[in-house]
Protein backbone atom coordinates (compact mmCIF):
# COMPACT_ATOMS: atom_id res chain seq x y z
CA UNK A 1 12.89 36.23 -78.97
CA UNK A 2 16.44 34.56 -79.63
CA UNK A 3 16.51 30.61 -78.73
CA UNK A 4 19.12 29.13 -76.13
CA UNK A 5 22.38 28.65 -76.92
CA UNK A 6 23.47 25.53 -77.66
CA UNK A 7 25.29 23.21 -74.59
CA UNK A 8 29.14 23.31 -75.04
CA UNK A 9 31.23 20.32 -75.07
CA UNK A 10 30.34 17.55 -72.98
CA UNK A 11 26.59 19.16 -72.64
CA UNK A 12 26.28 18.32 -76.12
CA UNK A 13 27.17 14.89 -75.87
CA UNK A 14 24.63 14.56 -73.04
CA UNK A 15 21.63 15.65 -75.34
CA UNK A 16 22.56 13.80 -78.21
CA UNK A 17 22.78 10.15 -76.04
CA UNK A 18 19.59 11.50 -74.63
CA UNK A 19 18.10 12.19 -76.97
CA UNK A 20 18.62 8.90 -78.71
CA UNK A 21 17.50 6.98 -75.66
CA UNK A 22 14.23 9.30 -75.00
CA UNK A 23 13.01 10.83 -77.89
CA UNK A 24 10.06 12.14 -75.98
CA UNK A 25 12.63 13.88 -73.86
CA UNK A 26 14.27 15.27 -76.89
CA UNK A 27 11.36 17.12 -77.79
CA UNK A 28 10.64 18.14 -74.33
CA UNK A 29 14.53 19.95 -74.97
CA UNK A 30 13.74 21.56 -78.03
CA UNK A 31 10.23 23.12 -77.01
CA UNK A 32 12.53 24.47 -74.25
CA UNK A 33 15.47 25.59 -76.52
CA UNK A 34 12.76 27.82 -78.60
CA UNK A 35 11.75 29.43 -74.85
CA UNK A 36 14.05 32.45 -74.76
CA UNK A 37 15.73 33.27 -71.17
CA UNK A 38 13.38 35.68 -70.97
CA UNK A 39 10.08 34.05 -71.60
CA UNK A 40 10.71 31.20 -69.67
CA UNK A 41 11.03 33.48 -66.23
CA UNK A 42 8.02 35.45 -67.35
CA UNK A 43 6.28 31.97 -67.39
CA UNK A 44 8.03 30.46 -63.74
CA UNK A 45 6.46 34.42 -62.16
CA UNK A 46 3.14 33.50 -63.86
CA UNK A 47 2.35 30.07 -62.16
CA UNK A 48 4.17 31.65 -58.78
CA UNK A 49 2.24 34.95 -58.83
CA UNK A 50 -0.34 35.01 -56.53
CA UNK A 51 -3.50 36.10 -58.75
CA UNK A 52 -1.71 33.83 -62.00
CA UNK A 53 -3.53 35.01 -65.25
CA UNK A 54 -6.01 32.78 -66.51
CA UNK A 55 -6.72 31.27 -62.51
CA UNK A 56 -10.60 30.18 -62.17
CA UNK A 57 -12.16 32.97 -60.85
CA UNK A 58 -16.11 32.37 -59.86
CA UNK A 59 -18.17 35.15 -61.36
CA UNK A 60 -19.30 38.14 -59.06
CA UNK A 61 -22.26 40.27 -59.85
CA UNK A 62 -20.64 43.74 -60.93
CA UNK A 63 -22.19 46.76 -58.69
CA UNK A 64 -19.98 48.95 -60.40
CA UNK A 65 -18.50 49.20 -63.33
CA UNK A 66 -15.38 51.58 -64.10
CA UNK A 67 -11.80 51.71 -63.44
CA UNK A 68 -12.68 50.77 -59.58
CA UNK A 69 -14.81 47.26 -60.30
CA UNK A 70 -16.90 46.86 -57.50
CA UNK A 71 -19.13 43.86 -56.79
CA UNK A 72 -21.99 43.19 -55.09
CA UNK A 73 -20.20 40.33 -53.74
CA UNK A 74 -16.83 42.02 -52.53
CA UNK A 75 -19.18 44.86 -51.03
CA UNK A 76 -20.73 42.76 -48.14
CA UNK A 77 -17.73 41.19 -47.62
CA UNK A 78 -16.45 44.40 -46.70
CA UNK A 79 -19.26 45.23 -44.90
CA UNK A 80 -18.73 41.71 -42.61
CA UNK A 81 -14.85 43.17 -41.83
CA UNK A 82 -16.07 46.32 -40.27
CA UNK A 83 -18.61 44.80 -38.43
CA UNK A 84 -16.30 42.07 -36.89
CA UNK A 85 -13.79 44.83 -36.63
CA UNK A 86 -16.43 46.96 -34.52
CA UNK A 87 -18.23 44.34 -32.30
CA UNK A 88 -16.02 45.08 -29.35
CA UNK A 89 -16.87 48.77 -29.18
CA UNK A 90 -20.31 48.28 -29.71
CA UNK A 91 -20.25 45.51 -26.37
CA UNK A 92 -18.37 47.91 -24.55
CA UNK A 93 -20.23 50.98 -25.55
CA UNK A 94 -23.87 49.46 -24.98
CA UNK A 95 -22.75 48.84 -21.57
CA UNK A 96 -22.04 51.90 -20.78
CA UNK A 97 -18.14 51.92 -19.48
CA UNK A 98 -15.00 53.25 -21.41
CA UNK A 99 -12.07 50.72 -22.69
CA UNK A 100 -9.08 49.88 -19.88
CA UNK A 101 -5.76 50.14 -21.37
CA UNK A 102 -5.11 46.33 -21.40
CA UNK A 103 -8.45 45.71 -23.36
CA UNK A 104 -7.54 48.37 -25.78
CA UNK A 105 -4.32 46.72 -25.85
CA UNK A 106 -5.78 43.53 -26.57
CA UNK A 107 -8.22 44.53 -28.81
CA UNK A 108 -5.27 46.39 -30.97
CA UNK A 109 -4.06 43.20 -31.36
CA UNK A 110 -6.80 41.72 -32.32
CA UNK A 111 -7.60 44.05 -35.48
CA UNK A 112 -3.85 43.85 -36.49
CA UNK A 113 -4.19 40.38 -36.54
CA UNK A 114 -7.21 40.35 -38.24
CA UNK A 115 -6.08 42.83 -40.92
CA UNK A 116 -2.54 41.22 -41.43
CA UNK A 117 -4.44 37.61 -42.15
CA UNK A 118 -7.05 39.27 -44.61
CA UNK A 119 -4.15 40.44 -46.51
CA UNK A 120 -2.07 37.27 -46.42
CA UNK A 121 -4.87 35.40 -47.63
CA UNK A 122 -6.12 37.59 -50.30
CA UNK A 123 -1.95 38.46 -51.26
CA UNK A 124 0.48 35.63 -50.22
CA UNK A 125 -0.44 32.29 -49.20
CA UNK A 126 -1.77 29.92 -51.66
CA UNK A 127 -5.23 27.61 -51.01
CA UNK A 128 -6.64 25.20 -53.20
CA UNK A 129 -10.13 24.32 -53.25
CA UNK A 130 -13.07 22.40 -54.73
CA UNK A 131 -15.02 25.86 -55.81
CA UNK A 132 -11.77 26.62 -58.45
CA UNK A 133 -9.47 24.51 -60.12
CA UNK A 134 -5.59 25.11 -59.42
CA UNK A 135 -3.69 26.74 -56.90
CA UNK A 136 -4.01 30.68 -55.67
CA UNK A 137 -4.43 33.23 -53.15
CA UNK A 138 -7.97 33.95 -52.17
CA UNK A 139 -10.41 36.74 -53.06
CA UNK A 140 -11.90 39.26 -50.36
CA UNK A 141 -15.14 37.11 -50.65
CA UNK A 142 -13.47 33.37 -50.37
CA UNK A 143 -11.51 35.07 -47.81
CA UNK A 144 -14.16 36.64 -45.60
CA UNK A 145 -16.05 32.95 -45.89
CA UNK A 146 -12.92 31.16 -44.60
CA UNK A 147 -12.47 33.36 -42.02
CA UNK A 148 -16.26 33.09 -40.64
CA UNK A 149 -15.92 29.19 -41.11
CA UNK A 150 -12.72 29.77 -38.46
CA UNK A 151 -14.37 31.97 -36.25
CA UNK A 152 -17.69 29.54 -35.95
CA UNK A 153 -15.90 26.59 -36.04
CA UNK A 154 -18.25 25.12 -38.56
CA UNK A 155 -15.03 24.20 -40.99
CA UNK A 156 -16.13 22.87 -43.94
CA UNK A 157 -12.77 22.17 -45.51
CA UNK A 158 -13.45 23.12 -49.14
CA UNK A 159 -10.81 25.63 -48.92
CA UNK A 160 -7.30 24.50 -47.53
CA UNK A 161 -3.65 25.70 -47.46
CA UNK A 162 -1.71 24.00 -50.92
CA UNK A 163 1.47 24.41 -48.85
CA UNK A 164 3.52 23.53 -46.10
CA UNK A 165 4.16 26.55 -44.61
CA UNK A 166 0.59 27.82 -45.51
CA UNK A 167 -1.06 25.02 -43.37
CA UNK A 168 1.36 25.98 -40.27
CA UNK A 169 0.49 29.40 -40.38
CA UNK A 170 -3.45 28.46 -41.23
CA UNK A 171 -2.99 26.15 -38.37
CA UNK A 172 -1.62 28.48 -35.48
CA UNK A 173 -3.80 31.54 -36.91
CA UNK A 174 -6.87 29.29 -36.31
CA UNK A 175 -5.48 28.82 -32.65
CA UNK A 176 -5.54 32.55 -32.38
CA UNK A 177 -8.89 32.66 -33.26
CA UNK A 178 -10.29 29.48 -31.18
CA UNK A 179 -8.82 31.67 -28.30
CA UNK A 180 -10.82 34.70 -29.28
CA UNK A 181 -14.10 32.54 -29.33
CA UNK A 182 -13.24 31.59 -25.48
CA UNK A 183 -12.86 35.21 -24.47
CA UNK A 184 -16.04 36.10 -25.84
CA UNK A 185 -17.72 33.12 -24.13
CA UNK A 186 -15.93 33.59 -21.03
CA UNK A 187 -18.11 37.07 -21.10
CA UNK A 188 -21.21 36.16 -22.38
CA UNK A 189 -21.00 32.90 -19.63
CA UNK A 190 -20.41 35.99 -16.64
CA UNK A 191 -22.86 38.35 -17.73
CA UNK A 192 -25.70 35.18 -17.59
CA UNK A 193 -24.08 34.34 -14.08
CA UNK A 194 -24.38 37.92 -12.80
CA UNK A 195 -27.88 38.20 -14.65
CA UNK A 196 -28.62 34.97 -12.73
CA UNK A 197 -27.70 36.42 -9.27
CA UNK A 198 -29.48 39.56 -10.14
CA UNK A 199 -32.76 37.85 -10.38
CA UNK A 200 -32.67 35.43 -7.72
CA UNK A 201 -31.77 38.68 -5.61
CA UNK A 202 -35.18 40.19 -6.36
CA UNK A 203 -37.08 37.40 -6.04
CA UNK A 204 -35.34 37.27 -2.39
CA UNK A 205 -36.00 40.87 -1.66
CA UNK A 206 -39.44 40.28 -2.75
CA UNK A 207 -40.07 37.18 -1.06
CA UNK A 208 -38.52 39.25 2.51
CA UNK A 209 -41.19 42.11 1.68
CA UNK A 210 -43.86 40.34 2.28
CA UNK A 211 -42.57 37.94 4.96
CA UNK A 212 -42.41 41.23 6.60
CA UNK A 213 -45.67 42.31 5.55
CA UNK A 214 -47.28 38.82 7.42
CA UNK A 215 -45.83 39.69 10.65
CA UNK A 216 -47.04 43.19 11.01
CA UNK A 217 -50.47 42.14 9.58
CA UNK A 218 -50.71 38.71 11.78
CA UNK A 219 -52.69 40.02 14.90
CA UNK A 220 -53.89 43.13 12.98
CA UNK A 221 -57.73 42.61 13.16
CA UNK A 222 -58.31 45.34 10.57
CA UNK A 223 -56.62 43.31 7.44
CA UNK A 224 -58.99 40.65 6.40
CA UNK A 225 -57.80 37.29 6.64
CA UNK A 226 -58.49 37.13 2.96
CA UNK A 227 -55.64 39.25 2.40
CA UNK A 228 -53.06 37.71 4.53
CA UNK A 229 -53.99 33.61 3.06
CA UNK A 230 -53.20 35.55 -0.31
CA UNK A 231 -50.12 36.90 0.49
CA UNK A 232 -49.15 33.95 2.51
CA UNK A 233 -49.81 31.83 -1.14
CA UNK A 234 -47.70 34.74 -2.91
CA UNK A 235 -45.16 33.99 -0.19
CA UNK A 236 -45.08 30.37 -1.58
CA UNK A 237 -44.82 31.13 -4.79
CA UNK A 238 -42.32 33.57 -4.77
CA UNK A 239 -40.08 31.44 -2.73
CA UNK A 240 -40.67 28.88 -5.50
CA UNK A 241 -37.97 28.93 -7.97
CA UNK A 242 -39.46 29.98 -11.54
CA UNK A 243 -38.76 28.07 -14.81
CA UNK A 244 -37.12 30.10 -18.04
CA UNK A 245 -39.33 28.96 -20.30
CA UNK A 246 -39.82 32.18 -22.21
CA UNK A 247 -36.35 32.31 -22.61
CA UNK A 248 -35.85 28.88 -24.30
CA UNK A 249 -38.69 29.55 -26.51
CA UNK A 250 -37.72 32.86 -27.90
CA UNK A 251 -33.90 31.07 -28.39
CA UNK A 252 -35.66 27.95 -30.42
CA UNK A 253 -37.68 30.39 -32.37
CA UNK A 254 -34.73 32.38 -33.24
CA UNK A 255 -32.43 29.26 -33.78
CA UNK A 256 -35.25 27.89 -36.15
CA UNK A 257 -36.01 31.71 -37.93
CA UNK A 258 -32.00 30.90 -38.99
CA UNK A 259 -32.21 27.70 -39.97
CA UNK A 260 -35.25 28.46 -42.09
CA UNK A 261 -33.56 32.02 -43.72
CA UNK A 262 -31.02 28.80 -45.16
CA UNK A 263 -33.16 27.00 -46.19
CA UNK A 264 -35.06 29.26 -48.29
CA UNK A 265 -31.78 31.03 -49.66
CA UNK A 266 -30.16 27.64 -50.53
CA UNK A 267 -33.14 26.04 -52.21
CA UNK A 268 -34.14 29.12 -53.84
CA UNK A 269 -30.89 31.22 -54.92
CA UNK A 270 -30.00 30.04 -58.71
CA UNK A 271 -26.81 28.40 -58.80
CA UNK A 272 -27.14 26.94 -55.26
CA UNK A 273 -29.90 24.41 -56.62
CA UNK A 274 -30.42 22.34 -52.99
CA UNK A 275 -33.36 20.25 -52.38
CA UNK A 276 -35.66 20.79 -49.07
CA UNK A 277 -33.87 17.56 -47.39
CA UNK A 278 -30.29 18.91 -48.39
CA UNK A 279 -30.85 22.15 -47.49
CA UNK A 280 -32.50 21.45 -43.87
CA UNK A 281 -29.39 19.00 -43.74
CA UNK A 282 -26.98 21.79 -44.25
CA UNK A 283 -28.74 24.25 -42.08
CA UNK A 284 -28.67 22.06 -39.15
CA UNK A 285 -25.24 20.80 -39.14
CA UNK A 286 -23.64 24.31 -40.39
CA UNK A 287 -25.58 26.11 -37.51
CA UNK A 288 -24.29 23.62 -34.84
CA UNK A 289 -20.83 24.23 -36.38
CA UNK A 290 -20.35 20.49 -36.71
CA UNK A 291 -19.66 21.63 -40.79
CA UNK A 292 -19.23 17.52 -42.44
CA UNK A 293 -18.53 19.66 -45.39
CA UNK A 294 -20.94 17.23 -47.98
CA UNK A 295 -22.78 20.49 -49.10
CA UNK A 296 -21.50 24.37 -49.21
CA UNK A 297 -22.05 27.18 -50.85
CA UNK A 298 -21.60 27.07 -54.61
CA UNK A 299 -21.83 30.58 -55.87
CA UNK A 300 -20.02 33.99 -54.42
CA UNK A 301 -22.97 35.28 -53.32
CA UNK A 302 -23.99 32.21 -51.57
CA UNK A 303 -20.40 32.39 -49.63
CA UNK A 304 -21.12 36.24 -48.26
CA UNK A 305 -24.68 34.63 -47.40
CA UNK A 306 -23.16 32.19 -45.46
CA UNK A 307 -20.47 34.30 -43.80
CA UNK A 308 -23.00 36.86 -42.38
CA UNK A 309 -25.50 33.54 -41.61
CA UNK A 310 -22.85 31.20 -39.77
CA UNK A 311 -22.01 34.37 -37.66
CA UNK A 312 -25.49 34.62 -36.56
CA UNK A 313 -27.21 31.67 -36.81
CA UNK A 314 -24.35 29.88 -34.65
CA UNK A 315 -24.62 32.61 -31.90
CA UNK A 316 -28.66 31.47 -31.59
CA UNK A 317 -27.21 28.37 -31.50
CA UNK A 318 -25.00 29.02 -28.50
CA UNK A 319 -27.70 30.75 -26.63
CA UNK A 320 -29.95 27.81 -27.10
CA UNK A 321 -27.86 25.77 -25.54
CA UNK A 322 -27.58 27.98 -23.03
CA UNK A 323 -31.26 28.72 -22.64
CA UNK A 324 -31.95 24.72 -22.45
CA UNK A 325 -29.04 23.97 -19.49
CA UNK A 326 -30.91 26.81 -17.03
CA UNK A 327 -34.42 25.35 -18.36
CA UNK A 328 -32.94 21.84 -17.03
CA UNK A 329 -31.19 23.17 -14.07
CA UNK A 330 -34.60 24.90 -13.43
CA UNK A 331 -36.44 21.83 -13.41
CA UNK A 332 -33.64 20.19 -10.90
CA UNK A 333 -33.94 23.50 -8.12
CA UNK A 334 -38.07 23.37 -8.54
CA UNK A 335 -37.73 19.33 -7.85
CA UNK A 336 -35.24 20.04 -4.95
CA UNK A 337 -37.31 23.02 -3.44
CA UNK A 338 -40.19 21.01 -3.32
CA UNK A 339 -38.90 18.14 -1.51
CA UNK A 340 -37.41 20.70 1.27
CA UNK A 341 -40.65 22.68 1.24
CA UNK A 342 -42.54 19.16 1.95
CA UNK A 343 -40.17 18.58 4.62
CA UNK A 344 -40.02 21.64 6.05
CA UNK A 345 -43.71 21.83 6.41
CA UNK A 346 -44.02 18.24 7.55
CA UNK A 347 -41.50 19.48 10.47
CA UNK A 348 -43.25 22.49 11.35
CA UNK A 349 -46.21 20.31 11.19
CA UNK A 350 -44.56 17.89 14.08
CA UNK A 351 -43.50 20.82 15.79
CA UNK A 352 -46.52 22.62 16.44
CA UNK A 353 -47.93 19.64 17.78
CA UNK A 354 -45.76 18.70 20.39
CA UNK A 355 -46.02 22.65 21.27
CA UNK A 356 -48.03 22.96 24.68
CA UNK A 357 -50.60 25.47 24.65
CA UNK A 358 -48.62 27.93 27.11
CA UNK A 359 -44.82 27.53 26.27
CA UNK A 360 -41.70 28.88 28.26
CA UNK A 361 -38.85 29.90 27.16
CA UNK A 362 -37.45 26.37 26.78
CA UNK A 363 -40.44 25.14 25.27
CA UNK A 364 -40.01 28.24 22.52
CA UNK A 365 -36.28 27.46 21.71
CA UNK A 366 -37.42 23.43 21.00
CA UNK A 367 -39.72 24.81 18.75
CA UNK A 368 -37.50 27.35 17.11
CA UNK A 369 -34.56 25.11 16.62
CA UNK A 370 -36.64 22.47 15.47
CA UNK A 371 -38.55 24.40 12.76
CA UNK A 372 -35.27 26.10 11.47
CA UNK A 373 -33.32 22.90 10.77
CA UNK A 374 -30.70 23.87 13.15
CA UNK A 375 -30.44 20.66 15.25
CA UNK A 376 -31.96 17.23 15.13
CA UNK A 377 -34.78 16.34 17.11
CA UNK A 378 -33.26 13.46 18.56
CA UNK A 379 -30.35 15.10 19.33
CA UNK A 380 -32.22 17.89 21.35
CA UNK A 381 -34.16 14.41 23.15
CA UNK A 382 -30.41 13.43 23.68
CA UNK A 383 -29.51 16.65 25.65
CA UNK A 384 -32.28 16.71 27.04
CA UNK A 385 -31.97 13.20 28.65
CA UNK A 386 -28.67 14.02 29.98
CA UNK A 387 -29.70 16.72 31.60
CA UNK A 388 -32.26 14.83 33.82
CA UNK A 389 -29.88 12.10 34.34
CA UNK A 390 -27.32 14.49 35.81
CA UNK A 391 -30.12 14.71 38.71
CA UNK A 392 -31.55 18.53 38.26
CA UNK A 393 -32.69 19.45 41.50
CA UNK A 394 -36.36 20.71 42.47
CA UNK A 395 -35.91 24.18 40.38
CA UNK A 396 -34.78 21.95 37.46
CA UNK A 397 -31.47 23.54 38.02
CA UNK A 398 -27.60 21.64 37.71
CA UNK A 399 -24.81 22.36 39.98
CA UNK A 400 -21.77 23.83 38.23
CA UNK A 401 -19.68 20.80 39.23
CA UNK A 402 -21.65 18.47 37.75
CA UNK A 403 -21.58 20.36 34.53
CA UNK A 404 -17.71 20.84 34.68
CA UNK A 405 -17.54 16.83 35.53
CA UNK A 406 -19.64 16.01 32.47
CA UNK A 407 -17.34 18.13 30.48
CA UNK A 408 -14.03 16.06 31.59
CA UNK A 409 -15.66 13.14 31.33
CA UNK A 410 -16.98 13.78 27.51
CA UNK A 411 -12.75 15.38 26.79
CA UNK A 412 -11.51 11.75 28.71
CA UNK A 413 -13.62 9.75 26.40
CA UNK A 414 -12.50 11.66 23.41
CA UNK A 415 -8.88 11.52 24.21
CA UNK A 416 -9.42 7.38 25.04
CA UNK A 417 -10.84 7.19 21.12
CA UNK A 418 -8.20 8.97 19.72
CA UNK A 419 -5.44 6.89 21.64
CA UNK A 420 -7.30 3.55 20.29
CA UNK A 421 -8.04 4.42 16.44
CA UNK A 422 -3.22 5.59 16.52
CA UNK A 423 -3.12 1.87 18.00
């Protein structure tokens, strides 16, 4: 490899007063000089290239061995793509209805996406990071556990972008995905509404059966009156509203299940090395994708661990949550149909009283009015009193005038209240 030639002219005079005023900086020239033009650009594409030679590399656990290296490692991480890649189909396919063009549309998108960041990572932009020392473009197993952290929103932050236009692109790509997490909550938020509905519609239907059932069996001599207190009682109880316990249980068991799986991986796996405390620490606030970031994973197989775990464990997380707000707006409807129940049979109670033993028609619309919460009592005793002050004659009968009279009076006084409250 032939040195540099020498500076000409008035390059040469440069070096020489530099070199007398920095003599570190002299050497600094010469170690240069001996770096041949082409040596020195093989050296600038080594620290640039995006896998440099001699980068710290973690080790992976070698599955097999040949001129294809595959790891153990690498092959989960694979394994994680495809199923991200083919959780929409499955969705759509266990529910039984075929893609519309705008979901396939979107869903195109998606995987492009998807594909074109796994290969920008792993090829192009540079990260730096406390698991390797220096600054390079990701593996298919750092990748894959970056991308999980983005799609949970647990972000630890021990990888990051090591430039500026790497953290702008890092930055709007996790927007992408943030927006992808809302779609699929949007749906999973719907199907629990029209689950929801779905219920409370057969507890309805129910509850109308055997309404039904009480009136055709009321005078029937033949049914004991055993059987009709019991269905009256299953009457009650189907009209009250049940809670979801079972629901919120089997969530907290699952939720915990995850959280111990963590545990015992983190405590137990060699190079992870975590103590009980640490590891229920880490569990906990990875799972409820707060991610402080104080512990991670250490080793490669404790990052495709996590990447399959935070996918999970964070969705038993989200149903928890979910499971506990209908467990508490449970409570609140039971509490609420209770107090109506109470004062619905406290009316009916009032009701039946004042009921004579023989009723007319009028004394049968009181009653019914009353009992269904349609009017106020004291508004029927209202009507009532203006009837008889209108002067009924002896066949408790009004003229038409006087009813037309009342009428014009009640629109004058409204009109006269209007007129004041514009004053």
């Amino acid at each position: 490899m032939q040195p540099l030639p020498a500076a000409p002219g008035g390059a040469a005079a440069a070096t020489m007063i530099l070199a007398t005023l920095l003599p570190g900086a002299a050497a600094a020239m010469d170690a240069n000089a001996t770096l041949g033009r082409e040596g020195f650009l093989l050296h600038k594409a080594g620290r640039l290239r995006d896998h440099p030679p001699g980068a710290d590399y973690s080790k992976e656990t070698v599955m097999v061995d040949g001129g294809l290296s595959i790891t153990t490692e690498a092959f989960f991480a694979f394994l994680w793509i495809l199923m991200v890649c083919a959780l929409p189909l499955v969705a759509f396919k266990l529910e039984g209805r075929r893609l519309t063009r705008s979901e396939v549309g979107i869903f195109g998108i998606m995987w492009i996406a998807f594909v074109g960041g796994i290969y920008l990572f792993t090829n192009i932009l540079l990260f730096e990071s406390v698991h390797f020392e220096g600054v390079r473009s990701l593996t298919i197993v750092e990748c894959v556990y970056l991308f999980t952290q983005m799609l949970t929103t647990v972000g630890y932050g021990d990888i990051v972008p090591a430039r500026p236009r790497a953290q702008v692109f890092v930055g709007l790509y996790v927007l992408f995905f943030l927006m992808i997490i809302a779609n699929v909550l949007s749906d999973i938020s719907c199907r629990v509404a029209e689950h929801t509905e779905d219920f409370y519609k057969k507890m309805r239907v129910s509850a109308s059966q055997l309404l039904l059932t009480l009136r055709e069996t009321e005078n029937d001599e033949s049914v004991p009156t055993t059987s009709r207190t019991q269905a009256k009682e299953t009457l009650i109880k189907a009209r009250i509203p049940a809670l979801p316990w079972t629901g919120f249980v089997k969530h907290l068991l699952s939720f915990s299940l995850w959280c111990a799986m963590g545990i015992v991986f983190f405590t137990r796996y060699p190079g992870e090395g975590r103590t009980t405390s640490e590891a229920i620490y880490m569990s906990i606030v990875t799972l409820s994708t707060v991610g402080f970031g104080v512990y991670t994973p250490l080793t490669e197989a404790g990052k495709v661990f996590g990447s399959f775990w935070m996918l999970f464990g964070s969705g038993t997380l989200v149903a928890l949550v979910g499971s506990f707000t209908e467990l508490v707006e449970g409570v609140r409807v039971r509490e609420k149909f209770f107090k109506e129940f109470r004062r619905e049979e406290l009316q009916m109670n009032e009701a039946f009283q004042k009921l004579p033993e023989r009723c007319d028609l009028h004394d049968f619309m009181r009653f019914a009015m009353l009992y269904s919460d349609f009017v106020e009592e004291r508004k029927l005793d209202m009507i009532q009193d203006t009837f008889y002050t209108l002067g009924p004659g002896e066949n408790e009968k009004l003229d038409k005038e006087a009813v037309v009279a009342l009428l014009e009076k009640l629109d004058q006084s409204t009109t006269d209240r209007k007129d004041t409250s514009a004053l």
